[in-house]
Protein backbone atom coordinates (compact mmCIF):
# COMPACT_ATOMS: atom_id res chain seq x y z
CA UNK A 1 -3.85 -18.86 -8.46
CA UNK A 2 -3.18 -19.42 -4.93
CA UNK A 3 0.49 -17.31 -5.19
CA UNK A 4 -2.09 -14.36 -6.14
CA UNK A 5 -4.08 -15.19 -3.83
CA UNK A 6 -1.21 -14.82 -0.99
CA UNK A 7 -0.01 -11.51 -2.76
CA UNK A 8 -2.77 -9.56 -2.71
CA UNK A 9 -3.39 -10.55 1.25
CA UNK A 10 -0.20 -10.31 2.33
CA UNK A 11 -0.66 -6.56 0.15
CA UNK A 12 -3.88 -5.78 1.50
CA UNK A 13 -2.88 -6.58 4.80
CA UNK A 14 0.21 -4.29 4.66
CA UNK A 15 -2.05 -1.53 3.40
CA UNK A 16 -4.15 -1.76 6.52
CA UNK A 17 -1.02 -1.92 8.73
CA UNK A 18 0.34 1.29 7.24
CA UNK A 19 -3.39 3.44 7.55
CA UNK A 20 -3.11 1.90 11.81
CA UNK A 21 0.27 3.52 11.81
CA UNK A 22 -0.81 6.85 10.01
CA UNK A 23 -3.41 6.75 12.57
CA UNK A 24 -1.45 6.48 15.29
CA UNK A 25 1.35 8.80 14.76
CA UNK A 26 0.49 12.39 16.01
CA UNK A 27 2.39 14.33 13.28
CA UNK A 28 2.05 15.11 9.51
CA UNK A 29 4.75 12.53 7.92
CA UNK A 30 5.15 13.33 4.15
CA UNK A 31 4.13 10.70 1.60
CA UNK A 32 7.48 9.69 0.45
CA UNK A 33 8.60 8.66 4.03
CA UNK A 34 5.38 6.94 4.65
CA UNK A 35 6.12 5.13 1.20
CA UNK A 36 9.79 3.91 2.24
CA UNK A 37 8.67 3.27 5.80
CA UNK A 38 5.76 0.86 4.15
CA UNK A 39 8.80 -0.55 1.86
CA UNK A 40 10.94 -1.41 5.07
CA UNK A 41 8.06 -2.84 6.66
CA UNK A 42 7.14 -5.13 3.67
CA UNK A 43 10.54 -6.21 3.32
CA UNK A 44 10.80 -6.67 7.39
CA UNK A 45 7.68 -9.20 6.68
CA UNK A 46 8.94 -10.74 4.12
CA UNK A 47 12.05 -11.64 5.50
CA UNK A 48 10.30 -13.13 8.69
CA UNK A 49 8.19 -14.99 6.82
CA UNK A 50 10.70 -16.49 4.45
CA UNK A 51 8.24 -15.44 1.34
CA UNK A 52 8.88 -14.42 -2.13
CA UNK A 53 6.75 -13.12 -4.39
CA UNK A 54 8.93 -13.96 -6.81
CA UNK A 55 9.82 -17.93 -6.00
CA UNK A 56 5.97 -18.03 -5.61
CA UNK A 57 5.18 -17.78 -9.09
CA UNK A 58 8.45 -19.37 -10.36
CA UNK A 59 10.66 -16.69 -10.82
CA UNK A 60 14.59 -16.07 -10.25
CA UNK A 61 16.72 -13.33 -9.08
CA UNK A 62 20.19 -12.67 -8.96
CA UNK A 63 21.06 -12.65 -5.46
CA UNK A 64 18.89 -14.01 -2.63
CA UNK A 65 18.84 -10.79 -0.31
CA UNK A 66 17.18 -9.29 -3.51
CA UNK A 67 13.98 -11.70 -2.84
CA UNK A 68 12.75 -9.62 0.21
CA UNK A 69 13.29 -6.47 -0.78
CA UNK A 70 11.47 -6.48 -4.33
CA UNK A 71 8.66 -8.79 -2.73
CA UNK A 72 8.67 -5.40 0.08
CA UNK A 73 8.51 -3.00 -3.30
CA UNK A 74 5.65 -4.97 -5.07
CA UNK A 75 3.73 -5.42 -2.00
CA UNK A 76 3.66 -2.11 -1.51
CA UNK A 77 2.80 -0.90 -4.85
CA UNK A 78 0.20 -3.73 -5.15
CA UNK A 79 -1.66 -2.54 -2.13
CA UNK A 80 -1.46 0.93 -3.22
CA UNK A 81 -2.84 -0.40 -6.30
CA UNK A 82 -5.79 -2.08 -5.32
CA UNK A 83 -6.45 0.42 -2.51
CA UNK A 84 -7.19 3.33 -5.55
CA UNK A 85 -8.69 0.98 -7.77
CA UNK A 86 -11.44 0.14 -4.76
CA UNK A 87 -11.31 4.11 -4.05
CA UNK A 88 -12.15 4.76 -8.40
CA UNK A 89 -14.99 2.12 -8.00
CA UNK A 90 -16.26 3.52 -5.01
CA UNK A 91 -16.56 6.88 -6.41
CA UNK A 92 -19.53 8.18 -7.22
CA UNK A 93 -19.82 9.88 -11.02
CA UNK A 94 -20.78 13.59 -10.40
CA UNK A 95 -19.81 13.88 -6.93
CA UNK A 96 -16.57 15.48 -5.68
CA UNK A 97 -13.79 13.30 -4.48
CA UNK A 98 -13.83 12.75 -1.20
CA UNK A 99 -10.14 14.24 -0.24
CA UNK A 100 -11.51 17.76 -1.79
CA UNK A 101 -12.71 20.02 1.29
CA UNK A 102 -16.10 21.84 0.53
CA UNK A 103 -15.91 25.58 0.28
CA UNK A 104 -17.36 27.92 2.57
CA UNK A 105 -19.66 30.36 0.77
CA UNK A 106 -19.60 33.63 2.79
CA UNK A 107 -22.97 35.75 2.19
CA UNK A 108 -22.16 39.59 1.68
CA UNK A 109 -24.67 41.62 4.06
């Protein structure tokens, strides 16, 4: 339970670094790059911190450079996960989602 625990804040956490950064960063960046970015990150983190999901709930891989980067791949996928499933639940039924800009109803004279 507590190996969960740790994924989803170390995931959460990551998810809330990357929105700081989109923040901060004065031009449009696609998705994909801000995806891969969020991958190098997670993997950056993962290696300082010495953690694997992976060894954390008993599991092996082949080679031990491969521990960072798939813990930097789920990370980011689990955050992105949990980030829509909060955004679904948060959403009201009936209403428009929230990215969708309104349109502007011109009146003919």
């Amino acid at each position: 339970m507590y190996a969960f625990v740790v994924f989803l804040g170390l995931a959460l956490g990551l998810t809330v670094v990357m929105q700081v950064v989109e923040e901060l960063v004065p031009l449009k960046v696609p998705a994909a790059l801000t995806r891969t970015i969020a991958v190098a990150l997670a993997a950056g983190f993962a290696w300082a911190l010495d953690y694997s999901v992976f060894t954390a709930f008993g599991q092996s891989l082949r080679e031990q450079w491969m521990h960072p980067v798939a813990t930097g791949l789920v990370l980011v996928g689990g955050g992105e996960f949990v980030r829509s499933v909060v955004h679904v639940l948060g959403h009201r039924a009936g209403e428009p989602p929230v990215e969708v800009a309104p349109v502007s109803r011109v009146r003919a004279a």
